[in-house]
PDB file of N, CA and C in Angstrom:
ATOM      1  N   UNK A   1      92.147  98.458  65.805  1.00  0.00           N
ATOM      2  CA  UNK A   1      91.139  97.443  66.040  1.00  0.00           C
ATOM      3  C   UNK A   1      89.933  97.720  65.169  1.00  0.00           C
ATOM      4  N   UNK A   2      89.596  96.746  64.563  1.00  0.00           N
ATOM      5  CA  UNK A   2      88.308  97.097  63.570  1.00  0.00           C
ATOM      6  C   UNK A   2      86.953  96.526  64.771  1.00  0.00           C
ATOM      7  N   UNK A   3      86.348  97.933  64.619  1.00  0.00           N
ATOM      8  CA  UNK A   3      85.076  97.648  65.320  1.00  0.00           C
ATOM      9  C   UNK A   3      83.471  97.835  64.501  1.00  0.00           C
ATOM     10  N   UNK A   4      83.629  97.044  64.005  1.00  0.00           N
ATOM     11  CA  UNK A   4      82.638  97.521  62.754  1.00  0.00           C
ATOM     12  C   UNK A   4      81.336  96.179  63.631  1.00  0.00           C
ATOM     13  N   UNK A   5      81.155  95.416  64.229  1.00  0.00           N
ATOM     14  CA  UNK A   5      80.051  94.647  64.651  1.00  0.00           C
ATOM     15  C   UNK A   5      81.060  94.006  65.906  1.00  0.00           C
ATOM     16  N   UNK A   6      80.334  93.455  67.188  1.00  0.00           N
ATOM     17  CA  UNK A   6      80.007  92.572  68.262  1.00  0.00           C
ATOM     18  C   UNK A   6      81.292  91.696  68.276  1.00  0.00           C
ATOM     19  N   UNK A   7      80.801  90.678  66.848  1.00  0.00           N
ATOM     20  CA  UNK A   7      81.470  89.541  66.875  1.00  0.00           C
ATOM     21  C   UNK A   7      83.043  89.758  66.210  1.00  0.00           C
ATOM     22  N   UNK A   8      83.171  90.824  65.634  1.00  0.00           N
ATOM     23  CA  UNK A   8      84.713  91.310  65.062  1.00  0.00           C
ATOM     24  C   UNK A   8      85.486  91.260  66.203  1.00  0.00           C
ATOM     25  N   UNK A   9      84.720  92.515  66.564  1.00  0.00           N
ATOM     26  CA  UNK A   9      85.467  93.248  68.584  1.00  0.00           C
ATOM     27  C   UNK A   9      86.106  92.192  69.149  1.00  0.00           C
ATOM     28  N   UNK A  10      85.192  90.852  69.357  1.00  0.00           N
ATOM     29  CA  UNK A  10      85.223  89.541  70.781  1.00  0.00           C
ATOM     30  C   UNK A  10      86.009  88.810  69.940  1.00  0.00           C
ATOM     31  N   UNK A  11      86.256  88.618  68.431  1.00  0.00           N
ATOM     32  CA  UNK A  11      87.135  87.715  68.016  1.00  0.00           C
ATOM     33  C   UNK A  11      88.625  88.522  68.464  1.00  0.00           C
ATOM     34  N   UNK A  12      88.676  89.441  68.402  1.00  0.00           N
ATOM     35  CA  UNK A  12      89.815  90.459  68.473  1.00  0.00           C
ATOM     36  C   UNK A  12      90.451  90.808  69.854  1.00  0.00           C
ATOM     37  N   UNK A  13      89.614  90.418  71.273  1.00  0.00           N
ATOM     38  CA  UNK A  13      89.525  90.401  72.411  1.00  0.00           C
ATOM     39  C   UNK A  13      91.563  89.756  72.678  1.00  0.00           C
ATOM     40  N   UNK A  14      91.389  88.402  72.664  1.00  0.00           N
ATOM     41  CA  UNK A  14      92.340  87.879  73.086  1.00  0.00           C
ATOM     42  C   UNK A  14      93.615  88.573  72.741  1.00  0.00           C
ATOM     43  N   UNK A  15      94.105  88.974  71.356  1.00  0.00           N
ATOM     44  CA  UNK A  15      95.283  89.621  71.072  1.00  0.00           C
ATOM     45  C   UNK A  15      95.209  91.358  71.744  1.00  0.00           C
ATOM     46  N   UNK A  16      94.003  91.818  71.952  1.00  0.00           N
ATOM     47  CA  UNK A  16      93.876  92.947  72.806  1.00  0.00           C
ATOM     48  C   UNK A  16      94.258  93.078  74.064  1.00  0.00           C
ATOM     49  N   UNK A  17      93.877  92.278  74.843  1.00  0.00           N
ATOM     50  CA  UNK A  17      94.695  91.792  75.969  1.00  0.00           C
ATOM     51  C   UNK A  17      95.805  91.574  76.274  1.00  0.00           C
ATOM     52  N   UNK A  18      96.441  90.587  75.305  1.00  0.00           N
ATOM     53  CA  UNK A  18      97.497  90.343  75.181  1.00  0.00           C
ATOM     54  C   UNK A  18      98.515  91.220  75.196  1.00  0.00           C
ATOM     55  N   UNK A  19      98.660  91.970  74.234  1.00  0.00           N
ATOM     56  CA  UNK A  19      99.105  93.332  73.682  1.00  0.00           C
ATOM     57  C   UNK A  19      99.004  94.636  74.960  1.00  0.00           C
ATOM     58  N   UNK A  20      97.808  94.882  75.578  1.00  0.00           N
ATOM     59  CA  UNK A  20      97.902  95.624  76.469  1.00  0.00           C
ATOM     60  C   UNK A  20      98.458  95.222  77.716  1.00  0.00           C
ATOM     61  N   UNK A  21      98.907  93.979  77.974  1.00  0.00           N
ATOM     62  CA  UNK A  21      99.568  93.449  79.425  1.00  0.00           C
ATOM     63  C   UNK A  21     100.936  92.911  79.074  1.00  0.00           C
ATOM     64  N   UNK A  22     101.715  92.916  77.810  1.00  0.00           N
ATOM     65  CA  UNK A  22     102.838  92.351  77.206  1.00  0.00           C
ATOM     66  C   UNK A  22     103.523  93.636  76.704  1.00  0.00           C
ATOM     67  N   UNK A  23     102.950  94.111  76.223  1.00  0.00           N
ATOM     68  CA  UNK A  23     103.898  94.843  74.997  1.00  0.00           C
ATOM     69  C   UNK A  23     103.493  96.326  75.712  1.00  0.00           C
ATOM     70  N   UNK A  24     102.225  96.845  75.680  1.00  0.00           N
ATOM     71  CA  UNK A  24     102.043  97.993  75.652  1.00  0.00           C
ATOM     72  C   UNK A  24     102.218  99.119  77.101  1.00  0.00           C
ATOM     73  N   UNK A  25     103.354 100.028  76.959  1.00  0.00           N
ATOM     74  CA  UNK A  25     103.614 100.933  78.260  1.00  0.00           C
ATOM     75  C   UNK A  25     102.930 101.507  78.793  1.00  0.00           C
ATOM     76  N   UNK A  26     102.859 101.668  79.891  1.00  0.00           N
ATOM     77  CA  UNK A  26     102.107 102.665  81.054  1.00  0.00           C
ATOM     78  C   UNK A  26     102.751 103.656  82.074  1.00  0.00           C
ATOM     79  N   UNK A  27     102.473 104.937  81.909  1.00  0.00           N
ATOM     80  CA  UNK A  27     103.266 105.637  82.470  1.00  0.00           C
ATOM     81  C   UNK A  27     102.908 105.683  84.140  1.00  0.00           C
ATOM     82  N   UNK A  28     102.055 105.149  84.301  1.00  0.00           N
ATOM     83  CA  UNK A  28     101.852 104.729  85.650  1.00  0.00           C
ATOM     84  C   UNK A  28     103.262 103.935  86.283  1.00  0.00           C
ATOM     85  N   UNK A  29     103.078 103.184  85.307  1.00  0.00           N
ATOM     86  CA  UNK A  29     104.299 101.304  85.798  1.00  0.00           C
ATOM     87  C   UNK A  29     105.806 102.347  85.282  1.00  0.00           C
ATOM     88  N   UNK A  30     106.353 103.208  84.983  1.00  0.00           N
ATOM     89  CA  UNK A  30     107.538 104.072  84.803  1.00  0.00           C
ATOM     90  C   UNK A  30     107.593 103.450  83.465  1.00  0.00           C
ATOM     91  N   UNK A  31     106.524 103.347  82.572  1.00  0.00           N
ATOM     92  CA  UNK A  31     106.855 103.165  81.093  1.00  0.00           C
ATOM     93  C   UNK A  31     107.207 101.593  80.579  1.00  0.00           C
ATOM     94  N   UNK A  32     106.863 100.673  81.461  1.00  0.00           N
ATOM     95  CA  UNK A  32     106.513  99.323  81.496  1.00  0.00           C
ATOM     96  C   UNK A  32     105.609  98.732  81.017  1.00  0.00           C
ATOM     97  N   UNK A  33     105.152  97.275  80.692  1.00  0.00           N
ATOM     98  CA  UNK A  33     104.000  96.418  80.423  1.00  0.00           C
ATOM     99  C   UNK A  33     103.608  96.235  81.973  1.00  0.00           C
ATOM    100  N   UNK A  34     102.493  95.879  82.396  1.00  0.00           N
ATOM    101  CA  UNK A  34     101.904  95.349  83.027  1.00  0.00           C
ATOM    102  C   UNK A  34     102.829  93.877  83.645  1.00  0.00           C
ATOM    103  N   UNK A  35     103.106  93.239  82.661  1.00  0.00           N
ATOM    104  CA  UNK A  35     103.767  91.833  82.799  1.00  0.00           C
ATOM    105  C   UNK A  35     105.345  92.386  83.088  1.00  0.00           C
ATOM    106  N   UNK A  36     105.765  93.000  82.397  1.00  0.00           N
ATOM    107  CA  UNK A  36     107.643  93.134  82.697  1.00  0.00           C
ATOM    108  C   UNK A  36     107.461  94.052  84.282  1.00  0.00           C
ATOM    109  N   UNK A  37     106.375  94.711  84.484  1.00  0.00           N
ATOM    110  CA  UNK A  37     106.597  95.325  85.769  1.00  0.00           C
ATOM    111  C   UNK A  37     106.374  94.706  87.087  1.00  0.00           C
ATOM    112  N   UNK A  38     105.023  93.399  86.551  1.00  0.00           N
ATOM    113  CA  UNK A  38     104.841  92.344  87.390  1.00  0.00           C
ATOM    114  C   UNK A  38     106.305  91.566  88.303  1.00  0.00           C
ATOM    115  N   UNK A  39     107.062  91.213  86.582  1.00  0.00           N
ATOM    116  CA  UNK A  39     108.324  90.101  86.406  1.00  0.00           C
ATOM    117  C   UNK A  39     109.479  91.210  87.481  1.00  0.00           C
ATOM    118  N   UNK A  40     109.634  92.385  87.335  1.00  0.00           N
ATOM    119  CA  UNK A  40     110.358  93.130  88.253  1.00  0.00           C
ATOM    120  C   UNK A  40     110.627  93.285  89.322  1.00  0.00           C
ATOM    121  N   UNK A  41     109.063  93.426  89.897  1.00  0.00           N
ATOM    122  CA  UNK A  41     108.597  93.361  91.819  1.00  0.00           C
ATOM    123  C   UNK A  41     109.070  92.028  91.749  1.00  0.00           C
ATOM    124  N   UNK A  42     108.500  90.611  91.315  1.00  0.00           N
ATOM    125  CA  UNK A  42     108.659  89.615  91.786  1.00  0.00           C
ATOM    126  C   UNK A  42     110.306  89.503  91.539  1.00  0.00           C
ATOM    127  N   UNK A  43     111.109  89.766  90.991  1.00  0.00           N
ATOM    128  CA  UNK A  43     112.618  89.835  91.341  1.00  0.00           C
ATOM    129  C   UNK A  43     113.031  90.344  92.293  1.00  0.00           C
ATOM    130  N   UNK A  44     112.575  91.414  92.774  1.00  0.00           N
ATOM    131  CA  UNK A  44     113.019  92.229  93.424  1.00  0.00           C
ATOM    132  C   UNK A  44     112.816  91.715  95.034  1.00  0.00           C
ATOM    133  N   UNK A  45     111.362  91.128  94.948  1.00  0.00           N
ATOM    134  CA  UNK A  45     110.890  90.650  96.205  1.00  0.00           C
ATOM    135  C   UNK A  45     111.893  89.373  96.984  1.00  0.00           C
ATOM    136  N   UNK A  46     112.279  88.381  95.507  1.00  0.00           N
ATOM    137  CA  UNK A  46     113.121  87.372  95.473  1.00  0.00           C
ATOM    138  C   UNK A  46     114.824  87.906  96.073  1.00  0.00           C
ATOM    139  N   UNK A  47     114.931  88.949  95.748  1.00  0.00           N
ATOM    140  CA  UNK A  47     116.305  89.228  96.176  1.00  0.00           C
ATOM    141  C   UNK A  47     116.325  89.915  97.758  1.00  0.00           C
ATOM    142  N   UNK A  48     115.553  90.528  98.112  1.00  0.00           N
ATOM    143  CA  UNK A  48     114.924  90.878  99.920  1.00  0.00           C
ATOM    144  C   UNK A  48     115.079  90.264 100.386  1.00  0.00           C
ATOM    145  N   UNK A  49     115.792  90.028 101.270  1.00  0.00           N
ATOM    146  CA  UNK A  49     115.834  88.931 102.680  1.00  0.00           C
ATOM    147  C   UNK A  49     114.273  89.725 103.168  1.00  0.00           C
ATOM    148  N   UNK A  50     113.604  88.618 103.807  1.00  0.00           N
ATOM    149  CA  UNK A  50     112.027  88.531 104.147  1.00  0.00           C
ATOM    150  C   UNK A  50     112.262  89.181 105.687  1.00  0.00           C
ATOM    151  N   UNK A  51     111.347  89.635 106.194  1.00  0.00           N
ATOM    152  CA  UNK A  51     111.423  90.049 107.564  1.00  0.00           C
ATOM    153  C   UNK A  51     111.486  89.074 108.231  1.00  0.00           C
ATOM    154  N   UNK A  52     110.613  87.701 108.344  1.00  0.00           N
ATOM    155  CA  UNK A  52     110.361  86.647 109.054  1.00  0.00           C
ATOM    156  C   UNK A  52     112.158  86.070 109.356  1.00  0.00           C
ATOM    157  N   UNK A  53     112.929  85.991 108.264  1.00  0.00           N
ATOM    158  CA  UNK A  53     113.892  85.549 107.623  1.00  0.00           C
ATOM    159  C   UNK A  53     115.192  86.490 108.854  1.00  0.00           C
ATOM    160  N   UNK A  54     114.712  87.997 108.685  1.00  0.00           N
ATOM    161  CA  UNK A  54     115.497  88.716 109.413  1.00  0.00           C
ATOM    162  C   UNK A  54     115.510  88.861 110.832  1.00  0.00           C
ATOM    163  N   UNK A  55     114.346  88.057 111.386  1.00  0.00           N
ATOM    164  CA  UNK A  55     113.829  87.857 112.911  1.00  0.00           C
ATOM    165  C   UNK A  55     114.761  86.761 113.451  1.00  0.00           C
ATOM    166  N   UNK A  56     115.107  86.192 113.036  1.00  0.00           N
ATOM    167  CA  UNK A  56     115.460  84.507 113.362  1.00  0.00           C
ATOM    168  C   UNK A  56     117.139  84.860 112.828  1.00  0.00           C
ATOM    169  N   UNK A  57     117.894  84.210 113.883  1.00  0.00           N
ATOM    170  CA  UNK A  57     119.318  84.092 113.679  1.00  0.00           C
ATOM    171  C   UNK A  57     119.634  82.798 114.392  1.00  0.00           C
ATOM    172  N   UNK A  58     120.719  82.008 113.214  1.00  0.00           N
ATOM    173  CA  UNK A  58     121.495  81.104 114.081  1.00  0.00           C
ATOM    174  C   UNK A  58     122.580  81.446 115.015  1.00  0.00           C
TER     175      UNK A  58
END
């Protein structure tokens, strides 16, 4: 990232972001983006039968 003045940095903002929630790993998330670890839980949640779901029988 070239940080040489203010207005470089803030033009440069959006693909920084981008890049750190898309592409770039975190060994927190087991070496994931932010977004593919997001896209994971929400699969995962999708495949759980829900508790509410598991209360109730026909």
């Amino acid at each position: 990232m070239d940080l040489r003045d203010a207005q470089t940095v803030m033009a440069q903002l959006p693909a920084a972001f981008e890049h750190f929630n898309k592409v770039h790993p975190h060994s927190s998330l087991k070496m994931r983006s932010p977004r593919e670890f997001r896209r994971q839980q929400a699969a995962q949640v999708r495949q759980e039968p829900s508790m509410d779901q598991a209360l109730y029988c026909d």
